[in-house]
PDB file of N, CA and C in Angstrom:
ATOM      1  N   UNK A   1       6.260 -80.451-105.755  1.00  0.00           N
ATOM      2  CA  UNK A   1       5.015 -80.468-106.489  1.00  0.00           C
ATOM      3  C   UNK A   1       3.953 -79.597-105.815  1.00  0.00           C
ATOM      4  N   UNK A   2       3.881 -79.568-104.449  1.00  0.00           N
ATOM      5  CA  UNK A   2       3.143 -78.790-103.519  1.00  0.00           C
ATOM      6  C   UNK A   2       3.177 -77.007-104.345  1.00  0.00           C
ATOM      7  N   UNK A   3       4.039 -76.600-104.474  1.00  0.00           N
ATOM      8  CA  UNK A   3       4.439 -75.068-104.654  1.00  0.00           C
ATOM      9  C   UNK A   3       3.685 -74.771-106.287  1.00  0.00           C
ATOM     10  N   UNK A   4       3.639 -76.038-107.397  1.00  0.00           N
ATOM     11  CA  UNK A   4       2.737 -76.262-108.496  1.00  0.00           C
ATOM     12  C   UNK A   4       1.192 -75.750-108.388  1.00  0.00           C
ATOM     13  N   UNK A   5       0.710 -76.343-106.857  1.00  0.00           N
ATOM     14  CA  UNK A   5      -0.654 -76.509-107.020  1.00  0.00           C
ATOM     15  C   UNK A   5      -1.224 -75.374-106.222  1.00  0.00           C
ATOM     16  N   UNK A   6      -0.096 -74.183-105.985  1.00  0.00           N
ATOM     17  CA  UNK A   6      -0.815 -73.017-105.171  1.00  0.00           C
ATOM     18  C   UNK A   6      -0.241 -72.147-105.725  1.00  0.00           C
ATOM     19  N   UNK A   7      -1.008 -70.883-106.277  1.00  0.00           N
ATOM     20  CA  UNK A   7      -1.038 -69.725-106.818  1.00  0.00           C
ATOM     21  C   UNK A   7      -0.618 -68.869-105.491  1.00  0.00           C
ATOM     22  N   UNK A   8       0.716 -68.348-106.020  1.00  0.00           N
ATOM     23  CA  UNK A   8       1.151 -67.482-104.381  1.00  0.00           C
ATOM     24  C   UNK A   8       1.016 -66.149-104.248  1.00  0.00           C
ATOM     25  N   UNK A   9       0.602 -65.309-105.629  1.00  0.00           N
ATOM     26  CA  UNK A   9       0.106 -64.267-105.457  1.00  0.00           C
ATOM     27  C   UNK A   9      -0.970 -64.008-105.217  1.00  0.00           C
ATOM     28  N   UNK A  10      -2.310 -65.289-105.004  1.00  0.00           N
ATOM     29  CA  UNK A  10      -3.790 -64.785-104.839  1.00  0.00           C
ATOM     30  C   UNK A  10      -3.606 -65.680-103.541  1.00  0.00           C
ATOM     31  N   UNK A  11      -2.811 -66.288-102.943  1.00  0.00           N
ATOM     32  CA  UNK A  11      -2.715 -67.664-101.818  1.00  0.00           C
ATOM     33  C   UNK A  11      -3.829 -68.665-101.792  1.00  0.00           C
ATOM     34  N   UNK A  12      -3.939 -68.705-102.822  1.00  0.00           N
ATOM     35  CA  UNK A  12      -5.015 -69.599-103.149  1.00  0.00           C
ATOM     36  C   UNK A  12      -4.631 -71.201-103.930  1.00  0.00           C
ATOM     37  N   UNK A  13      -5.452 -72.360-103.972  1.00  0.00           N
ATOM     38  CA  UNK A  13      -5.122 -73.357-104.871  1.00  0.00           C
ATOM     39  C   UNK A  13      -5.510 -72.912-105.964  1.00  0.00           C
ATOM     40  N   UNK A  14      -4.272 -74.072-106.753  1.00  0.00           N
ATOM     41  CA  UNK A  14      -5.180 -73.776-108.341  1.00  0.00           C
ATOM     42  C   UNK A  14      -5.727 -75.098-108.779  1.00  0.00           C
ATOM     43  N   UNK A  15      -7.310 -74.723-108.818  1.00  0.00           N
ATOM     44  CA  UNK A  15      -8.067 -75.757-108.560  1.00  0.00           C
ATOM     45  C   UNK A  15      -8.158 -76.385-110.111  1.00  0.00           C
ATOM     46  N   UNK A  16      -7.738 -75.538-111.177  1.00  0.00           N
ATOM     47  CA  UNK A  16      -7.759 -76.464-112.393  1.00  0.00           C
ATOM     48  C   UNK A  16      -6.740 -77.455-112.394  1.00  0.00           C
ATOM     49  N   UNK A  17      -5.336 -76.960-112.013  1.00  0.00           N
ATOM     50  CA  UNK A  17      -4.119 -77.923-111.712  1.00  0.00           C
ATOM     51  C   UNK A  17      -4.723 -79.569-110.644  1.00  0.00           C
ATOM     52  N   UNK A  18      -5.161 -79.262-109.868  1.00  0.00           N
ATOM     53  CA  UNK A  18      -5.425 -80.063-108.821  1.00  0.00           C
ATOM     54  C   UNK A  18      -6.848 -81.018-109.358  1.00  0.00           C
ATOM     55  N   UNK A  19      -7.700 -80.619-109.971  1.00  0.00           N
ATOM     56  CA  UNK A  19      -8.598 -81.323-110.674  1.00  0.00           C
ATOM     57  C   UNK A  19      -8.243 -82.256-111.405  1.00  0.00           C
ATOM     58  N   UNK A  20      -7.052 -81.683-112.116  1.00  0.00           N
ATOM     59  CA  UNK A  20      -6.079 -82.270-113.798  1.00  0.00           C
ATOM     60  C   UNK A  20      -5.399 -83.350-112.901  1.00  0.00           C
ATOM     61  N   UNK A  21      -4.807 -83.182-111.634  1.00  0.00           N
ATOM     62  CA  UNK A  21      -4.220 -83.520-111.607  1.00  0.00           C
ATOM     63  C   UNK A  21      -4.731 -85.037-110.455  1.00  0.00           C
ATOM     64  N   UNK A  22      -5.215 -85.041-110.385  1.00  0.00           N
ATOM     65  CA  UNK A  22      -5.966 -85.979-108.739  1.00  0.00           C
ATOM     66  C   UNK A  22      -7.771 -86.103-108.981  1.00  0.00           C
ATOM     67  N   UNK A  23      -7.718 -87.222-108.371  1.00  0.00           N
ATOM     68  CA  UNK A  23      -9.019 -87.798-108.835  1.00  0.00           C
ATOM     69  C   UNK A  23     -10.367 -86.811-107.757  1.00  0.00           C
ATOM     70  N   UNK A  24     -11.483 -87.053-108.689  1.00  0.00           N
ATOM     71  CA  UNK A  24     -12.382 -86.215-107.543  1.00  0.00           C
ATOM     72  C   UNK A  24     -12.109 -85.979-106.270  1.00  0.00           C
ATOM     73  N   UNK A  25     -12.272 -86.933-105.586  1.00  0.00           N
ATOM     74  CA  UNK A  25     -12.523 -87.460-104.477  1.00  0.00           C
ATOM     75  C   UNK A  25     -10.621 -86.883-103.247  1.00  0.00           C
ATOM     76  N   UNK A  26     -10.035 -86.811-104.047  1.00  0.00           N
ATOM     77  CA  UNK A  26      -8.646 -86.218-104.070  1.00  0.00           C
ATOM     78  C   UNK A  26      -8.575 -84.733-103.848  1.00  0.00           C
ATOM     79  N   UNK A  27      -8.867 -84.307-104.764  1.00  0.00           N
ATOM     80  CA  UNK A  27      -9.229 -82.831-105.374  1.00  0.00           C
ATOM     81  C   UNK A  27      -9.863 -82.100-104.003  1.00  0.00           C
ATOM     82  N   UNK A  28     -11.146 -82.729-103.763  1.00  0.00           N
ATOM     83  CA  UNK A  28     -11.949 -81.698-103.358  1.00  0.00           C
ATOM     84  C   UNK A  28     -11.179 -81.772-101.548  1.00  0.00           C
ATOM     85  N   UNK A  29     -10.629 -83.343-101.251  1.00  0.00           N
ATOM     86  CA  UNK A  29      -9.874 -82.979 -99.864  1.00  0.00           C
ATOM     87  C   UNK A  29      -9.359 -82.112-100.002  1.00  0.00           C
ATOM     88  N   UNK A  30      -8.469 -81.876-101.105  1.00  0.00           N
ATOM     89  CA  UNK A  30      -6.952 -80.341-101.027  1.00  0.00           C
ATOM     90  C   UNK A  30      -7.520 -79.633-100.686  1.00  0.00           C
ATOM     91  N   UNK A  31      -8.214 -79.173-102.127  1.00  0.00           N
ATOM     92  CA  UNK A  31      -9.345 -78.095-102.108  1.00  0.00           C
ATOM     93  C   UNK A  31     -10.073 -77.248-100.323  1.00  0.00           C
ATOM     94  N   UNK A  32     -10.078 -78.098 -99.607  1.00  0.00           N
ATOM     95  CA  UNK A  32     -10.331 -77.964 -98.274  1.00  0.00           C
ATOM     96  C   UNK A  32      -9.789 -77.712 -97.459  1.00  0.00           C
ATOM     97  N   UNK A  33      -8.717 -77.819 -97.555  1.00  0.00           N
ATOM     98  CA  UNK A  33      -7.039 -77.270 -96.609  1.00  0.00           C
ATOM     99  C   UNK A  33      -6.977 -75.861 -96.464  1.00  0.00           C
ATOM    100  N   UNK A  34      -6.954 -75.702 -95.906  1.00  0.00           N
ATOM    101  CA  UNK A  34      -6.655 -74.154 -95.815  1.00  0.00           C
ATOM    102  C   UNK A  34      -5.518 -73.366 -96.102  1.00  0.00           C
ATOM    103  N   UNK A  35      -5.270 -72.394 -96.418  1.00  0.00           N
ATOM    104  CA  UNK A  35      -4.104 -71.937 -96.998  1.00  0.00           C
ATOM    105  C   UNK A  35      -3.640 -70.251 -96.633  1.00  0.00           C
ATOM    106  N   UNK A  36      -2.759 -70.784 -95.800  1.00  0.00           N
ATOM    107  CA  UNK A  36      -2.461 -69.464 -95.040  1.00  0.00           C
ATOM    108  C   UNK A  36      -2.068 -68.094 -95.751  1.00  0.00           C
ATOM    109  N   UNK A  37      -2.589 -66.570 -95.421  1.00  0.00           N
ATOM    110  CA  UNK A  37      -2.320 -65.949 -95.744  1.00  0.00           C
ATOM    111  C   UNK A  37      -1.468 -65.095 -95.290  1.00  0.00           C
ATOM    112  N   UNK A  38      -0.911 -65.394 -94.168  1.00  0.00           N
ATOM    113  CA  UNK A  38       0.508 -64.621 -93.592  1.00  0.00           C
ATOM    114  C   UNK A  38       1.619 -64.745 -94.240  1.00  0.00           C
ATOM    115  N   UNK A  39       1.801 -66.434 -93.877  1.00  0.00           N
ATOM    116  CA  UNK A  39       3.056 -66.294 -94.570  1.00  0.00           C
ATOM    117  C   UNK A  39       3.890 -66.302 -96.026  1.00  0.00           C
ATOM    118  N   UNK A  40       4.551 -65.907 -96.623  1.00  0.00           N
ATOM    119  CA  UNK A  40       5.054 -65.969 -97.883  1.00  0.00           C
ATOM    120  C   UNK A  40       5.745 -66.668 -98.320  1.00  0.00           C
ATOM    121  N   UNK A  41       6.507 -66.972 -97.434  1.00  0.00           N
ATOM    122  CA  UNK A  41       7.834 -68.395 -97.644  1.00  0.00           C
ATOM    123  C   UNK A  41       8.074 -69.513 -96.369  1.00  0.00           C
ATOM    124  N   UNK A  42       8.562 -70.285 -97.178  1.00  0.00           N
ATOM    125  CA  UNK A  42       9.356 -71.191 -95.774  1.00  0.00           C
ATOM    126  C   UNK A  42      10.144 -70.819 -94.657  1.00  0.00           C
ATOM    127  N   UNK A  43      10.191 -71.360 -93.674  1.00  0.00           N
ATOM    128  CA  UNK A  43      10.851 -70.879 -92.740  1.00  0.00           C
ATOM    129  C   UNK A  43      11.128 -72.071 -92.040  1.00  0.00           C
ATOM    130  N   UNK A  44      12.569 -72.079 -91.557  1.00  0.00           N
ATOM    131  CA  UNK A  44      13.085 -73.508 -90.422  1.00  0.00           C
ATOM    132  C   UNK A  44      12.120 -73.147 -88.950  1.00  0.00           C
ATOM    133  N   UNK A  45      11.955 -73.734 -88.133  1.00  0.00           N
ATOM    134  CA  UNK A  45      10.698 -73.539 -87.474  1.00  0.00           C
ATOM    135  C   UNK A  45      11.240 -74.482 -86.155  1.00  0.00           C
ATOM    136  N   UNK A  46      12.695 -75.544 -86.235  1.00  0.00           N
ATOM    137  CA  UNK A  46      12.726 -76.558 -85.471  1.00  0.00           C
ATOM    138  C   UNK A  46      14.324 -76.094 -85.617  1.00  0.00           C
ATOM    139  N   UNK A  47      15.337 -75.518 -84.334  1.00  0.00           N
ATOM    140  CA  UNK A  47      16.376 -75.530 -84.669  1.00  0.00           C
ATOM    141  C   UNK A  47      17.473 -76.763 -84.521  1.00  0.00           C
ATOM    142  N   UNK A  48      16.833 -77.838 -83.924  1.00  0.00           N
ATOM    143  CA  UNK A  48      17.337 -79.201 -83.896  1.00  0.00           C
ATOM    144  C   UNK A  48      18.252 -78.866 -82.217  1.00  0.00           C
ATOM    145  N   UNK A  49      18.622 -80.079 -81.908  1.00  0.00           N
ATOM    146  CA  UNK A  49      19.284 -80.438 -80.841  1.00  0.00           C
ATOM    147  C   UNK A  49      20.611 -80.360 -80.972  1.00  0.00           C
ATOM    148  N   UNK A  50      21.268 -80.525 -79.379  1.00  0.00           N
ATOM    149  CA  UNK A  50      23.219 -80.760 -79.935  1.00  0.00           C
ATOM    150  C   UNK A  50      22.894 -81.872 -80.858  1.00  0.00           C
ATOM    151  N   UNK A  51      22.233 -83.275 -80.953  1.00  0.00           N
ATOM    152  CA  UNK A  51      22.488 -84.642 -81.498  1.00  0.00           C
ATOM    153  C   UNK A  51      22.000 -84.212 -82.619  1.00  0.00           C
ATOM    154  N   UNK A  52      21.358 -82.975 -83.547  1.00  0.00           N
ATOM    155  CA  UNK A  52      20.573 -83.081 -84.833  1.00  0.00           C
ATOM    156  C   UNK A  52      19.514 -83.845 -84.544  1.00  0.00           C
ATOM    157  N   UNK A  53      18.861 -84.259 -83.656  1.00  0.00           N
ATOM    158  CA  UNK A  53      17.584 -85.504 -83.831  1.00  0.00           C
ATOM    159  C   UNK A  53      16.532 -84.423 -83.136  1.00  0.00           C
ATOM    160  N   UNK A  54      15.373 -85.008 -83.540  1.00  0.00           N
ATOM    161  CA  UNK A  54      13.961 -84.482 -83.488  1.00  0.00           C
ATOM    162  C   UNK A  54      13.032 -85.951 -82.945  1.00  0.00           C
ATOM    163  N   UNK A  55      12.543 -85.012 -81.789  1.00  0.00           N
ATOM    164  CA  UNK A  55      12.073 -85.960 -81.010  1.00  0.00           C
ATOM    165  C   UNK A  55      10.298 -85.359 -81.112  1.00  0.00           C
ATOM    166  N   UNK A  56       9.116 -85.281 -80.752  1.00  0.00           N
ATOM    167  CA  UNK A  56       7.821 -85.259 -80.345  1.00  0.00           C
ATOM    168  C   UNK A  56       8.187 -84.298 -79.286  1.00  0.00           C
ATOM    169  N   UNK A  57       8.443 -84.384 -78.494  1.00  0.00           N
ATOM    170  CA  UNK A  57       8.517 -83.652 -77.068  1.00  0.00           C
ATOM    171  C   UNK A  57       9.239 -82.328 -77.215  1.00  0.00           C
ATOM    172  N   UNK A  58      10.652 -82.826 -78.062  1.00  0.00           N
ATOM    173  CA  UNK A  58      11.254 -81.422 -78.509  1.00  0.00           C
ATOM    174  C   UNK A  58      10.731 -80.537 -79.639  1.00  0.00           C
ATOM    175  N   UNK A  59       9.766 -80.993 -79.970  1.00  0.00           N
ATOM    176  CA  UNK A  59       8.891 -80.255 -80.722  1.00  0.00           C
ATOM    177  C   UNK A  59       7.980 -79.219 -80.081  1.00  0.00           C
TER     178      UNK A  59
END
């Protein structure tokens, strides 16, 4: 639903979606997030351990 409420060619929210969609008080938190303009896509970021587990520290 996240990828709905951001316009990825201007990297911006789309604040009519997010209005429509979430109450004032809702809205204007998103609205406030910042929204990076580097990156374009997802990326794995955590290559996990031998065990697959994710710890705080191994972060």
């Amino acid at each position: 639903m996240v990828a709905d409420l951001i316009d990825h060619n201007s990297k911006s929210w789309k604040e009519e979606v997010i209005t429509t969609v979430f109450t004032l008080e809702e809205a204007e938190a998103i609205k406030c997030i910042p929204l990076s303009r580097l990156v374009d896509k997802d990326m794995i970021v955590w290559k996990g351990d031998r065990f697959s587990d994710y710890f705080i520290r191994s972060g």
